[in-house]
Structures are given as structure tokens and as C-alpha cells.
PDB file of N, CA and C in Angstrom:
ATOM      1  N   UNK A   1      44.264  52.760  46.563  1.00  0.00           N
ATOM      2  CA  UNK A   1      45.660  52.525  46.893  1.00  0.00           C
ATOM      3  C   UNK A   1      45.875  51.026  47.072  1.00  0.00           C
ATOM      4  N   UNK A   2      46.977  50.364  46.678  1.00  0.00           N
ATOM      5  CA  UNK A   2      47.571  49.072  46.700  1.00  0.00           C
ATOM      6  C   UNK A   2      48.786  49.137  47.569  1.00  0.00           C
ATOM      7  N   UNK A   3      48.300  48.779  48.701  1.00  0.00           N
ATOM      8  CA  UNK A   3      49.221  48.678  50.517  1.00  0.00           C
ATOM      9  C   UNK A   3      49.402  47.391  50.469  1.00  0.00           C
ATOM     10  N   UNK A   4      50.927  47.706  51.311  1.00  0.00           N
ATOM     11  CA  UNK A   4      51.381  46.306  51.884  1.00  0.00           C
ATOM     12  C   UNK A   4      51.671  47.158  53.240  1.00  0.00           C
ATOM     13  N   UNK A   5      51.802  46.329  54.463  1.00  0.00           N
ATOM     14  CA  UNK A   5      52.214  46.384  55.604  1.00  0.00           C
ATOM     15  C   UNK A   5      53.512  46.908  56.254  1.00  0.00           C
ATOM     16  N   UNK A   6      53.888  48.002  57.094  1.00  0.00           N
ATOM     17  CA  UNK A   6      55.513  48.053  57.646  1.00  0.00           C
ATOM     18  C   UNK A   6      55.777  47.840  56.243  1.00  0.00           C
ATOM     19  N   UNK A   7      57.416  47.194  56.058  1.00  0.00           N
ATOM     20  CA  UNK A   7      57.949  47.034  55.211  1.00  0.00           C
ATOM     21  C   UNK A   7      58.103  46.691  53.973  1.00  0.00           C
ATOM     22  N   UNK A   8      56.691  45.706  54.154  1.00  0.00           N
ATOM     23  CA  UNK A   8      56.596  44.924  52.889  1.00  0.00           C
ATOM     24  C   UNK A   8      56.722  43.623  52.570  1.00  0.00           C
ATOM     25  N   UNK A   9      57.958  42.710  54.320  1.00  0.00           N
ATOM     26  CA  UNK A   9      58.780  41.753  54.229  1.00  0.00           C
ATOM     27  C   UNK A   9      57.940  40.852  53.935  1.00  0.00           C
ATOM     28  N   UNK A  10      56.793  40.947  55.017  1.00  0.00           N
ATOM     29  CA  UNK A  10      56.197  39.546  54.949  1.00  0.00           C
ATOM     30  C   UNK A  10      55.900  38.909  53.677  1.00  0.00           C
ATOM     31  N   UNK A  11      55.643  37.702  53.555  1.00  0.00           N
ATOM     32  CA  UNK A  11      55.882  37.117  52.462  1.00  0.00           C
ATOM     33  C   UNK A  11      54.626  35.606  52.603  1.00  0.00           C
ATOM     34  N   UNK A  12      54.020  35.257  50.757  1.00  0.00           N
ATOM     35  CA  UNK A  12      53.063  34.642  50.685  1.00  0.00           C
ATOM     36  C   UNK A  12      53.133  33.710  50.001  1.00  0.00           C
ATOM     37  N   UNK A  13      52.875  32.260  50.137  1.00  0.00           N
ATOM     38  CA  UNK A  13      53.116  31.155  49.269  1.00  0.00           C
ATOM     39  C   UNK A  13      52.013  31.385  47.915  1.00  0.00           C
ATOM     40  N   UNK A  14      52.649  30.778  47.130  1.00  0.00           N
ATOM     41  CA  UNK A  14      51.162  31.226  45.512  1.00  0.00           C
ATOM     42  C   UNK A  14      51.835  30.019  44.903  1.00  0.00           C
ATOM     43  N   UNK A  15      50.238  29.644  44.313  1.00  0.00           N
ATOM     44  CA  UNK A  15      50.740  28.800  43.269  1.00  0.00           C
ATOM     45  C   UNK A  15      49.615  29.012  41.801  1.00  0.00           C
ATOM     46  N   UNK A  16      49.555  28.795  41.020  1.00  0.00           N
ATOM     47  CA  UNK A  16      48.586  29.233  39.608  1.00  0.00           C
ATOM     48  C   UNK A  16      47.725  28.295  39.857  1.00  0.00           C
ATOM     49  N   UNK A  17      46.567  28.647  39.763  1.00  0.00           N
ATOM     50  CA  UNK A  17      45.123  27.748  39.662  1.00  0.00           C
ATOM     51  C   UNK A  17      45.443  25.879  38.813  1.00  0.00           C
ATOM     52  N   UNK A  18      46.212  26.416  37.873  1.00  0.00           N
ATOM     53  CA  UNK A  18      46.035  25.076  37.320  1.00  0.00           C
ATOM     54  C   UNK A  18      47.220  24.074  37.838  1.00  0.00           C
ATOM     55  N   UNK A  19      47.979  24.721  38.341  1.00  0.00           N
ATOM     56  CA  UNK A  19      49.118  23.690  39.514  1.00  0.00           C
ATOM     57  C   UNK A  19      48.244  23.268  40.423  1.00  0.00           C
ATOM     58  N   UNK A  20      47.813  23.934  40.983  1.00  0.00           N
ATOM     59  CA  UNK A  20      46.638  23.940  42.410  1.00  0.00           C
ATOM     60  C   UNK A  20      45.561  22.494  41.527  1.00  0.00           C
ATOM     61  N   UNK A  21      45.203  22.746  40.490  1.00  0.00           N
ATOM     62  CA  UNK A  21      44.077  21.829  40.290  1.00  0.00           C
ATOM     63  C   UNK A  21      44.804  20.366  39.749  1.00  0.00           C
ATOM     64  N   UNK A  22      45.813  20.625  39.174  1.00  0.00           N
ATOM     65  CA  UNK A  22      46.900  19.463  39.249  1.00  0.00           C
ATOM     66  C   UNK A  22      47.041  18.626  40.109  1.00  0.00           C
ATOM     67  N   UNK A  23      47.258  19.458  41.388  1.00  0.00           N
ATOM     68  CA  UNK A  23      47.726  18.381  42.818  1.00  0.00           C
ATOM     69  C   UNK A  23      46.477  17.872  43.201  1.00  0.00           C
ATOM     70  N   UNK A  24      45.340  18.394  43.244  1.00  0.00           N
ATOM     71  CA  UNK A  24      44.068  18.322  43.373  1.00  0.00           C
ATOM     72  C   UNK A  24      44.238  16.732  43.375  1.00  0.00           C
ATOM     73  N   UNK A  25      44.191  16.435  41.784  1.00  0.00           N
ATOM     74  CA  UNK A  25      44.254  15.356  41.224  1.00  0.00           C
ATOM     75  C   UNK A  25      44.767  14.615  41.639  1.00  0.00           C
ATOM     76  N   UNK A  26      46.231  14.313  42.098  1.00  0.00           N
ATOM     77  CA  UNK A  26      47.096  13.854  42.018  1.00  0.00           C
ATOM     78  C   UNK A  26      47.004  13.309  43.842  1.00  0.00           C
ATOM     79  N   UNK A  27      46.928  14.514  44.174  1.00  0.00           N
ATOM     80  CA  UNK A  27      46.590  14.033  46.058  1.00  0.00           C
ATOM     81  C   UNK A  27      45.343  12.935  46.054  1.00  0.00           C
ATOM     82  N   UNK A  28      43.939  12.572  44.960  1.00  0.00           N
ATOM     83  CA  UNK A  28      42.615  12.372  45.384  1.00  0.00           C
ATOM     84  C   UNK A  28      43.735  10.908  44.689  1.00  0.00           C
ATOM     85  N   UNK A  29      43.989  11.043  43.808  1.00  0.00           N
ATOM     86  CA  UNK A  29      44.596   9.487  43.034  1.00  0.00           C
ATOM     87  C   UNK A  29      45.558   8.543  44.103  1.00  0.00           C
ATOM     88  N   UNK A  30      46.893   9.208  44.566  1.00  0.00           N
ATOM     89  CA  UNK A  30      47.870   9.002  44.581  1.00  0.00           C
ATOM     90  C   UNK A  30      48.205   9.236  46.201  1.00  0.00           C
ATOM     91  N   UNK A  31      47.513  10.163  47.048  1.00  0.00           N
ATOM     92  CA  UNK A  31      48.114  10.740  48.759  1.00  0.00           C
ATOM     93  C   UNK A  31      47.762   9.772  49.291  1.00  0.00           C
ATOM     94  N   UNK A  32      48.632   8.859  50.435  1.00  0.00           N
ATOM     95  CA  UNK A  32      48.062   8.284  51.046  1.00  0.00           C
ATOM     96  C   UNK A  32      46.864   9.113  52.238  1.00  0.00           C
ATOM     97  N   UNK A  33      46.149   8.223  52.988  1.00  0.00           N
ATOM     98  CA  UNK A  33      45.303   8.773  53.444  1.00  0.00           C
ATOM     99  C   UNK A  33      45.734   9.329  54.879  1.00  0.00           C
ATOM    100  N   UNK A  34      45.546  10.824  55.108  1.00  0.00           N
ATOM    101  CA  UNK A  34      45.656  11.585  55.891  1.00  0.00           C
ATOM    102  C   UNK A  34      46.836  12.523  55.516  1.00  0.00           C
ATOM    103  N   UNK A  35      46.978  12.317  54.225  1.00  0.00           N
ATOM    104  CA  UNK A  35      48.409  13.322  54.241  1.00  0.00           C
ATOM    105  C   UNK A  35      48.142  14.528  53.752  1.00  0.00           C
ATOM    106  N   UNK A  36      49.290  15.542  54.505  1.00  0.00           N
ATOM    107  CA  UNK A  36      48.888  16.868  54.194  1.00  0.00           C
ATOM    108  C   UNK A  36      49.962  17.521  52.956  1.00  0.00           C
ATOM    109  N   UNK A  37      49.296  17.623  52.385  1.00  0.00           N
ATOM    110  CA  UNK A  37      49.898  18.332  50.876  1.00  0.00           C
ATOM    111  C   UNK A  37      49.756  20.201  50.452  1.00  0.00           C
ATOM    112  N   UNK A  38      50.680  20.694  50.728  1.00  0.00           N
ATOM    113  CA  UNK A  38      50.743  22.016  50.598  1.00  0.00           C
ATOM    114  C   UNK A  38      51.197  22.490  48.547  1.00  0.00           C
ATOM    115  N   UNK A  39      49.965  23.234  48.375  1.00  0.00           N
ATOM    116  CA  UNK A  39      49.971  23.510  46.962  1.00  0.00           C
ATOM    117  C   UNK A  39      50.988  25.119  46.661  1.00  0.00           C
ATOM    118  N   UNK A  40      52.159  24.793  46.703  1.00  0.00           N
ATOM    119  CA  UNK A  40      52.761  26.223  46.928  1.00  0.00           C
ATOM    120  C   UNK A  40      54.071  25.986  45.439  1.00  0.00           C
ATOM    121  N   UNK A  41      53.617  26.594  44.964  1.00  0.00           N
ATOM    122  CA  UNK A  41      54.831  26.669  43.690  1.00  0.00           C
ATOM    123  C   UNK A  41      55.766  27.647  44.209  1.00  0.00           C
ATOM    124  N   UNK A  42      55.534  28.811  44.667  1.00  0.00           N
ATOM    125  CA  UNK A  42      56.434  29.903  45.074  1.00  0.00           C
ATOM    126  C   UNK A  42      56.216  30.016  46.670  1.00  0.00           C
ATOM    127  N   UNK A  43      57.406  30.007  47.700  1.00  0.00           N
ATOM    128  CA  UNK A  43      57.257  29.541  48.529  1.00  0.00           C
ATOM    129  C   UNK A  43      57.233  30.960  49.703  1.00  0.00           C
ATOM    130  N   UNK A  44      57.373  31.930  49.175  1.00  0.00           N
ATOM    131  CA  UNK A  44      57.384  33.482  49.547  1.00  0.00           C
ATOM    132  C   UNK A  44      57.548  34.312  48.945  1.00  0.00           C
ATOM    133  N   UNK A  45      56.621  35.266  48.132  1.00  0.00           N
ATOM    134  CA  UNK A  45      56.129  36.395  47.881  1.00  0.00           C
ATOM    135  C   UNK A  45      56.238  37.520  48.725  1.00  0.00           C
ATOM    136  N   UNK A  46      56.839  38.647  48.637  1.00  0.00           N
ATOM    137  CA  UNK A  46      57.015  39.514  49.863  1.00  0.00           C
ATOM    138  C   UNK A  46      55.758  40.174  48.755  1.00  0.00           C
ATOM    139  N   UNK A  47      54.966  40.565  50.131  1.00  0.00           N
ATOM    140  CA  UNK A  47      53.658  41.571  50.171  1.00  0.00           C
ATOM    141  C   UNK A  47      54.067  42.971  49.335  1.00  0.00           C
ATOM    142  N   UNK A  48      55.008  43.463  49.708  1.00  0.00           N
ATOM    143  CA  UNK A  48      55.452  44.605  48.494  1.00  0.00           C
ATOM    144  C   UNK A  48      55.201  44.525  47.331  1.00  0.00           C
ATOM    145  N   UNK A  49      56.000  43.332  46.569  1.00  0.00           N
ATOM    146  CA  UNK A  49      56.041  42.508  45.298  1.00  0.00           C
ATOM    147  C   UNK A  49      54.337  42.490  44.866  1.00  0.00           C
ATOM    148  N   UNK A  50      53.841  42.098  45.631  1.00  0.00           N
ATOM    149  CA  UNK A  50      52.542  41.925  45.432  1.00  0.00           C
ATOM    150  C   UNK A  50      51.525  43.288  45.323  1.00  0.00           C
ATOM    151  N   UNK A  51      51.655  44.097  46.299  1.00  0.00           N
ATOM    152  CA  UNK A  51      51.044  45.434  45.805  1.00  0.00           C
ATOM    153  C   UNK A  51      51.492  46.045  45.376  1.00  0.00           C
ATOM    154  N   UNK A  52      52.858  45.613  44.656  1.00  0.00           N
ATOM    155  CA  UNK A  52      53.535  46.550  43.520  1.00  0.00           C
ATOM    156  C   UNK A  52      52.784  46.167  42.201  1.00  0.00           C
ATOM    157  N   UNK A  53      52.339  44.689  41.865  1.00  0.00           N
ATOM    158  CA  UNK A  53      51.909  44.223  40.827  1.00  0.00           C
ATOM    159  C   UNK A  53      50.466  45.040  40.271  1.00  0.00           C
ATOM    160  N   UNK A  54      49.950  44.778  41.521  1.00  0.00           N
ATOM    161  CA  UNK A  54      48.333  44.947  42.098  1.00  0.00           C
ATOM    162  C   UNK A  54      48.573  46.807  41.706  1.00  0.00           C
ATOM    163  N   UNK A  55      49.634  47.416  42.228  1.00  0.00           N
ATOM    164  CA  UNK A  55      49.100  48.739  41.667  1.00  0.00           C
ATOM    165  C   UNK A  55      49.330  49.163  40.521  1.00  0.00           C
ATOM    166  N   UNK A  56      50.611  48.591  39.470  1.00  0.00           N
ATOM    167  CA  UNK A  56      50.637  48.355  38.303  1.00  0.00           C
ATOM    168  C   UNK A  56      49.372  47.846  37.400  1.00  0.00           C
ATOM    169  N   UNK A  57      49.173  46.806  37.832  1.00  0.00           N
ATOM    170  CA  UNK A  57      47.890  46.402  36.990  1.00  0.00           C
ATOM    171  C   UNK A  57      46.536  47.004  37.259  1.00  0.00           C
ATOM    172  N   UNK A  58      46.468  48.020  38.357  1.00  0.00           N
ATOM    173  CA  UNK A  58      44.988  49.431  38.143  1.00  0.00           C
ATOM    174  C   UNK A  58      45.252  50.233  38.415  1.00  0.00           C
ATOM    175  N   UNK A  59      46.598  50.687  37.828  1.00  0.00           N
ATOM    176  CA  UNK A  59      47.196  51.891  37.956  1.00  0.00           C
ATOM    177  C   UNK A  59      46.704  52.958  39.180  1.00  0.00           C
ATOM    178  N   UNK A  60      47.513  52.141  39.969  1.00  0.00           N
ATOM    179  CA  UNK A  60      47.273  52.600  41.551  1.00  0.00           C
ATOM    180  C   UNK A  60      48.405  53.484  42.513  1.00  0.00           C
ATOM    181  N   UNK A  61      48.387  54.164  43.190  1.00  0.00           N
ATOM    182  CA  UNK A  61      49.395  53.946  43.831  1.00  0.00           C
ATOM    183  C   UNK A  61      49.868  52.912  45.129  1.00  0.00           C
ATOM    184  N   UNK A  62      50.731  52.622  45.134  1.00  0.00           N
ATOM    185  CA  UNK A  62      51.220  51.545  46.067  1.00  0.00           C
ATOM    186  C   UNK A  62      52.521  52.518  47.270  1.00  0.00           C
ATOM    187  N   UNK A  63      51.608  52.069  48.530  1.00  0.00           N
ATOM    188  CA  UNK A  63      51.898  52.512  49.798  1.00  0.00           C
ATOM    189  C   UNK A  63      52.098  51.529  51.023  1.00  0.00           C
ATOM    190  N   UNK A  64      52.850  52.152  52.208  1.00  0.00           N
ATOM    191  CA  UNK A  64      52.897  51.193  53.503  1.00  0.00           C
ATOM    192  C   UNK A  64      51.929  51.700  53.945  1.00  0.00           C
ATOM    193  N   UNK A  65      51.369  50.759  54.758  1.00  0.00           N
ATOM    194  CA  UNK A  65      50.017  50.825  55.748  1.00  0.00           C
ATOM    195  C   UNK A  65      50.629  50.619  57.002  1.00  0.00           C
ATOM    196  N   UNK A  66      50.929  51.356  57.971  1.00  0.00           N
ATOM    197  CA  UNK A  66      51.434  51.078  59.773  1.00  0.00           C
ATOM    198  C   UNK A  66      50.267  49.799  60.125  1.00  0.00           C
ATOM    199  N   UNK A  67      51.470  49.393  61.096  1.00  0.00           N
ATOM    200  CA  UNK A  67      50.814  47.521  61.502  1.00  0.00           C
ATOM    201  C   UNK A  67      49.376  47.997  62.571  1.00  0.00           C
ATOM    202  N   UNK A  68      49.436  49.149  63.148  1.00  0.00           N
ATOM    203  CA  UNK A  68      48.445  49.781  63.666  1.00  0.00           C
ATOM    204  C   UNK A  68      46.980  49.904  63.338  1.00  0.00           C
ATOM    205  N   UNK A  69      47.520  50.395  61.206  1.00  0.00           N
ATOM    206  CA  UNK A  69      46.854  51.167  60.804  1.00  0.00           C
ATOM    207  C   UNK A  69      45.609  49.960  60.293  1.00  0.00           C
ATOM    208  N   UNK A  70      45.992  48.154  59.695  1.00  0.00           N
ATOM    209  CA  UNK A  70      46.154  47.483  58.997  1.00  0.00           C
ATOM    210  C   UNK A  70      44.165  46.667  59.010  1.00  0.00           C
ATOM    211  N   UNK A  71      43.937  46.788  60.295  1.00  0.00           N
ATOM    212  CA  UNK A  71      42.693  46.741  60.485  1.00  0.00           C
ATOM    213  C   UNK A  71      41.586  47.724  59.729  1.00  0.00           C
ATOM    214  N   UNK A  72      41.732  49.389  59.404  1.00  0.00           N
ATOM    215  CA  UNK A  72      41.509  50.258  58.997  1.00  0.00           C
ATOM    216  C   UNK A  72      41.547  49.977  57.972  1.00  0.00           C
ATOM    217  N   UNK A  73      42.290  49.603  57.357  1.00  0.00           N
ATOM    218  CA  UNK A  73      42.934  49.516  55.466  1.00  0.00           C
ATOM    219  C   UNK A  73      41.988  48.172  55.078  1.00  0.00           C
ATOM    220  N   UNK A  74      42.571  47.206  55.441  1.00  0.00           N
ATOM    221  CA  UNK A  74      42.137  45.793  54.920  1.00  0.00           C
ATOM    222  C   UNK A  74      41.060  44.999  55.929  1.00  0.00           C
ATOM    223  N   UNK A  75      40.194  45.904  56.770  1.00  0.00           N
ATOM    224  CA  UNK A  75      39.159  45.293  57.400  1.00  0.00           C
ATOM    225  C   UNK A  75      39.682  43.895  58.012  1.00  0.00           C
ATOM    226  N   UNK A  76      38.780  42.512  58.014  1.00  0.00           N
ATOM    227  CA  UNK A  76      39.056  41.608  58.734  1.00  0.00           C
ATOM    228  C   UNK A  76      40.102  40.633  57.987  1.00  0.00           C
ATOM    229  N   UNK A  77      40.700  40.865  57.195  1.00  0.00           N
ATOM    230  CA  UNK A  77      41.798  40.185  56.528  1.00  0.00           C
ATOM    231  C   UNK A  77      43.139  40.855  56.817  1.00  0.00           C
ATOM    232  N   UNK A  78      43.160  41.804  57.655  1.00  0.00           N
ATOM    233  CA  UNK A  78      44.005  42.306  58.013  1.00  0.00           C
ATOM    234  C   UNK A  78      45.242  41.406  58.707  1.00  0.00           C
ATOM    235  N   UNK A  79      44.650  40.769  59.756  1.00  0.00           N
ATOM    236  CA  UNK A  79      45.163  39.946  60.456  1.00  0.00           C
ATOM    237  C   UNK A  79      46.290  38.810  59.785  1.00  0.00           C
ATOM    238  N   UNK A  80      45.439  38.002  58.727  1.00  0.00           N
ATOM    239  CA  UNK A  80      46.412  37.405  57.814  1.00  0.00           C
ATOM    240  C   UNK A  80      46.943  38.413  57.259  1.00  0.00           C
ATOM    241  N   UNK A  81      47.136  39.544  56.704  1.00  0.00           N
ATOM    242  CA  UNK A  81      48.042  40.251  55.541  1.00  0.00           C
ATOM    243  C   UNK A  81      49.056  40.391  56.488  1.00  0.00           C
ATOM    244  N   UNK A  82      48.901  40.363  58.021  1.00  0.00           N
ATOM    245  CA  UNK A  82      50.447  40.783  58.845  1.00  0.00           C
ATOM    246  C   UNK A  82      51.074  39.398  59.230  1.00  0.00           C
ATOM    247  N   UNK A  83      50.178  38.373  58.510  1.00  0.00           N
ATOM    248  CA  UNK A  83      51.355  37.203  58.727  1.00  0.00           C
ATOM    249  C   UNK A  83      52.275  37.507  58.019  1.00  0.00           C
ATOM    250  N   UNK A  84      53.605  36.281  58.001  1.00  0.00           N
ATOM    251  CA  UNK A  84      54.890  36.052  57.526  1.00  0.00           C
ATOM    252  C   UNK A  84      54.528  34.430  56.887  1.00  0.00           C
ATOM    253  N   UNK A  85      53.996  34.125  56.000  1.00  0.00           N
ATOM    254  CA  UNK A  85      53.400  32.411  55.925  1.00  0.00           C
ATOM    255  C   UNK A  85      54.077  32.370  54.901  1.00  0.00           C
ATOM    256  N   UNK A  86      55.267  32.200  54.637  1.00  0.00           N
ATOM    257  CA  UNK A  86      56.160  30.955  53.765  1.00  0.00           C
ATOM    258  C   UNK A  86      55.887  29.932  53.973  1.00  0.00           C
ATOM    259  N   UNK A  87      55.932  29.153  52.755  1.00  0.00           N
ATOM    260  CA  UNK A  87      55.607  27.420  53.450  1.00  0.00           C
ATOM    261  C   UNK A  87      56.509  26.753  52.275  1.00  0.00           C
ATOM    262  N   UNK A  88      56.774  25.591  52.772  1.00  0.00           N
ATOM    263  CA  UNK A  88      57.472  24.766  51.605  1.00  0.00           C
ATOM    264  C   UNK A  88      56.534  23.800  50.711  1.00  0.00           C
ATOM    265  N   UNK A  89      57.081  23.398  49.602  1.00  0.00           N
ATOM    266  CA  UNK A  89      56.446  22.161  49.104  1.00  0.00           C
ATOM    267  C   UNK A  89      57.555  21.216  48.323  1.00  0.00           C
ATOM    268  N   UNK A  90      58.399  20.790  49.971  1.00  0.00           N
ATOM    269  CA  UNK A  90      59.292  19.943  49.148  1.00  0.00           C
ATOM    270  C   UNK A  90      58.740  18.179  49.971  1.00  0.00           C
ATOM    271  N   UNK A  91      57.944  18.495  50.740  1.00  0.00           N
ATOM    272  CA  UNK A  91      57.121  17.001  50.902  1.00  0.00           C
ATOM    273  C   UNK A  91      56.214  17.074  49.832  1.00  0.00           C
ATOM    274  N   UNK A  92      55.378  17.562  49.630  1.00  0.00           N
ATOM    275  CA  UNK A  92      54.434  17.409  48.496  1.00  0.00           C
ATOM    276  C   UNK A  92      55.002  17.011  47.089  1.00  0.00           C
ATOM    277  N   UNK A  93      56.058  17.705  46.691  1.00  0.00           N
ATOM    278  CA  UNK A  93      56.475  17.223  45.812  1.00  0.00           C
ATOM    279  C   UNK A  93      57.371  15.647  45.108  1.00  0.00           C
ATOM    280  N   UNK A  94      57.680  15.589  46.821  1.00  0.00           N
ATOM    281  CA  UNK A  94      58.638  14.249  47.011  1.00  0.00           C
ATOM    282  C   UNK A  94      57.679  13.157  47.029  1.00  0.00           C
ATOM    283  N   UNK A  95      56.325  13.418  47.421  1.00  0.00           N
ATOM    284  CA  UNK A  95      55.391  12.305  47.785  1.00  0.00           C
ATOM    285  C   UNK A  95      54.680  11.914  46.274  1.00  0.00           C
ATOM    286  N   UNK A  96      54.677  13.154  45.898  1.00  0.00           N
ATOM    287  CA  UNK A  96      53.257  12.767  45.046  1.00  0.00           C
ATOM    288  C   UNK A  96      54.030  13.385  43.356  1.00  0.00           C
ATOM    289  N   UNK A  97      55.312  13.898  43.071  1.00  0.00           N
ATOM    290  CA  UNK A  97      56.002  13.947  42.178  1.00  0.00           C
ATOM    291  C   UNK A  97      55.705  15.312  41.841  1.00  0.00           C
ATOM    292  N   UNK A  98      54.853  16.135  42.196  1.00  0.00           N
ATOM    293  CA  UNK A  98      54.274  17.294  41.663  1.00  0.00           C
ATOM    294  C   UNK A  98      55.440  18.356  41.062  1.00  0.00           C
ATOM    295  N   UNK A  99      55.198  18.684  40.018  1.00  0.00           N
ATOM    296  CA  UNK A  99      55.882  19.767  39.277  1.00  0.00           C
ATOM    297  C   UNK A  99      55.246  20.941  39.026  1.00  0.00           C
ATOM    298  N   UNK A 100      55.018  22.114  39.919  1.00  0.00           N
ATOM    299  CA  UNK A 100      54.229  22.972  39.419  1.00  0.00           C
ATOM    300  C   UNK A 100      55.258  23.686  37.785  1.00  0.00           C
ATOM    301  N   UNK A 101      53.885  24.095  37.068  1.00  0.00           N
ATOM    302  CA  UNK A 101      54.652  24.822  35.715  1.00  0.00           C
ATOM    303  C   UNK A 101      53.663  25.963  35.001  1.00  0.00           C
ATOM    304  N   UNK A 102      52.405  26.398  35.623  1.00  0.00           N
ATOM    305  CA  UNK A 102      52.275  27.383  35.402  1.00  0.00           C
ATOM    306  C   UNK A 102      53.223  28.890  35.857  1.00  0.00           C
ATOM    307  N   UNK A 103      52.750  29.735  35.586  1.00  0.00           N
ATOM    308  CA  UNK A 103      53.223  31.086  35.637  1.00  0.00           C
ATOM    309  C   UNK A 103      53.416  31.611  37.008  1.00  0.00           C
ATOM    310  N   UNK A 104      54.415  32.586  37.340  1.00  0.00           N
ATOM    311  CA  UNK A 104      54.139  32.999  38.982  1.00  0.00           C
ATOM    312  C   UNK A 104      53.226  33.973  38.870  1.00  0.00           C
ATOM    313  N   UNK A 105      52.568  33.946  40.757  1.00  0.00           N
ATOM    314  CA  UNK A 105      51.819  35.070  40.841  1.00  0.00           C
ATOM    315  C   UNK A 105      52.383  36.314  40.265  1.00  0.00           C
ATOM    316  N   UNK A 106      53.383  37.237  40.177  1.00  0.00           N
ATOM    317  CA  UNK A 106      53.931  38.392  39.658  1.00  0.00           C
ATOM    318  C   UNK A 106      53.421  37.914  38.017  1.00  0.00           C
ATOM    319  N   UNK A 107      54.135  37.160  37.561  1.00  0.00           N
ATOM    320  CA  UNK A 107      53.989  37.033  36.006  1.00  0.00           C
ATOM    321  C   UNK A 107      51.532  36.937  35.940  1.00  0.00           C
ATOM    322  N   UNK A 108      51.664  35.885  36.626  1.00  0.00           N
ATOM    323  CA  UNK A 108      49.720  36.134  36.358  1.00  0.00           C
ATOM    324  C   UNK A 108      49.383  37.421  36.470  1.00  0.00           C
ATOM    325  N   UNK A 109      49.424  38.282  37.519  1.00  0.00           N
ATOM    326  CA  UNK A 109      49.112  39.619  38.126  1.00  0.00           C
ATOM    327  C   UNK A 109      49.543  40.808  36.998  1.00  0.00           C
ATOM    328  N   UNK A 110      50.920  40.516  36.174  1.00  0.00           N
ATOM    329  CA  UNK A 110      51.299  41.309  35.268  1.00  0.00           C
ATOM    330  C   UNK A 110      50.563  40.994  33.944  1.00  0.00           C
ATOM    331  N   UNK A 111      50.355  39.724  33.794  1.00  0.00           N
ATOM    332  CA  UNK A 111      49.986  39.312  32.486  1.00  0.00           C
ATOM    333  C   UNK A 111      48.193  40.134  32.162  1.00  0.00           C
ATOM    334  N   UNK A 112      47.593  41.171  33.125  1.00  0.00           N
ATOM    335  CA  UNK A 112      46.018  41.470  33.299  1.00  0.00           C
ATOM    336  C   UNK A 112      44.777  41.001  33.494  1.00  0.00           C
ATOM    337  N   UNK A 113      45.083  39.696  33.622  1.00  0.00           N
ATOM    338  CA  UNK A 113      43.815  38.762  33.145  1.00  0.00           C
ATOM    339  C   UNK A 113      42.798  39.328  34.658  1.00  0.00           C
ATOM    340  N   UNK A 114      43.393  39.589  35.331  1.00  0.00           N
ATOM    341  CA  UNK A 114      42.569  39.874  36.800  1.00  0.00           C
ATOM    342  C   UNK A 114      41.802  41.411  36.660  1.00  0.00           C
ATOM    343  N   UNK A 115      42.465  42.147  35.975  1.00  0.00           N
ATOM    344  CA  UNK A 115      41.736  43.333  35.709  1.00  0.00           C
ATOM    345  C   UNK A 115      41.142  43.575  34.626  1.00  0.00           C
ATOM    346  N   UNK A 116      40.528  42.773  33.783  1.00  0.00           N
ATOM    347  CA  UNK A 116      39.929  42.849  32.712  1.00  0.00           C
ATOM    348  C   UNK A 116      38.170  43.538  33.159  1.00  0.00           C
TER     349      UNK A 116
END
């Protein structure tokens, strides 16, 4: 089964590996020193969205898990799956010019490459 939490609301920043390895770059060249740079192309993903993909792509079914239940289901990652972690990346982008332009998580997750 492919669970999300209660409702589903909470929601997850994603960005595609090769945006992520982009800023990489770009922070080691270009960040001044000590700055914090958040690699987030999509700035909230609701958890639904996400184990809707996830059960689409292994033909699963996709269910709520009670906030109770969430320890049981997803062992010690549980804890983060009941965050709410939106984050922005409109400093990162302002600092260091970053354009993410790969694919979103939904479009990667649909496209199969993870369930091959």
C-alpha cells in the first residue's frame, strides 16, 4: 500500500537531481560563505499527490494512515512524513540566479524511471 497521513495536506519541497546538482555548483562557485541555500524547485507537494504517484507507478493501492497509526506504517521516518515542510527558494534563487528546469517530482514519479 502507498499511504499518506490524515488527509494528505501535508506537503514536501522536491526538486530533480539535476537542479539539485546545478545549485551544488553554483553555491561551491558563487555562495558567499556561510550562506544557506535551499534546493527546492517545487515548494509543496501534498503527501497525497505523492502516494497517489507512488501507487500508480506499482500499481498499488493508495490509502490514509491515522497520525496514530504512522509509526506502524512508515517505522522511524514516520515522524518526518507528519511534517508540513514547505520551504521557499526565492533567496536562493535571488542570490545565486538559480533556475531550476528539470521535471517535477509528479512528472519524474510518473515518467517510471524509479520502478524499473
Amino acid at each position: 500500500m502507498s499511504a499518506y497521513i490524515g488527509d494528505g495536506a501535508s506537503r514536501w519541497p522536491a526538486a530533480h537531481r539535476s537542479d539539485a546538482a546545478h545549485l551544488v555548483r553554483l553555491g561551491i562557485e558563487n555562495a558567499p560563505p556561510g550562506s544557506v541555500l535551499h534546493a527546492v524547485a517545487e515548494e509543496g507537494i501534498t503527501s497525497r499527490e505523492i502516494a497517489e504517484a507512488i501507487g500508480r507507478g506499482l500499481d498499488l493501492p493508495v490509502a490514509s494512515v491515522a497520525r496514530e497509526d504512522t509509526a506502524g506504517h512508515f517505522g522511524w521516518l514516520g515522524g518526518f512524513f507528519r511534517a508540513d515542510a514547505a520551504a521557499s527558494n526565492a533567496i536562493t534563487r535571488n542570490l545565486l540566479g538559480w533556475e531550476p528546469s528539470g521535471p517535477t517530482l509528479l512528472e519524474d514519479l510518473d515518467s517510471g524511471s524509479y520502478y524499473a
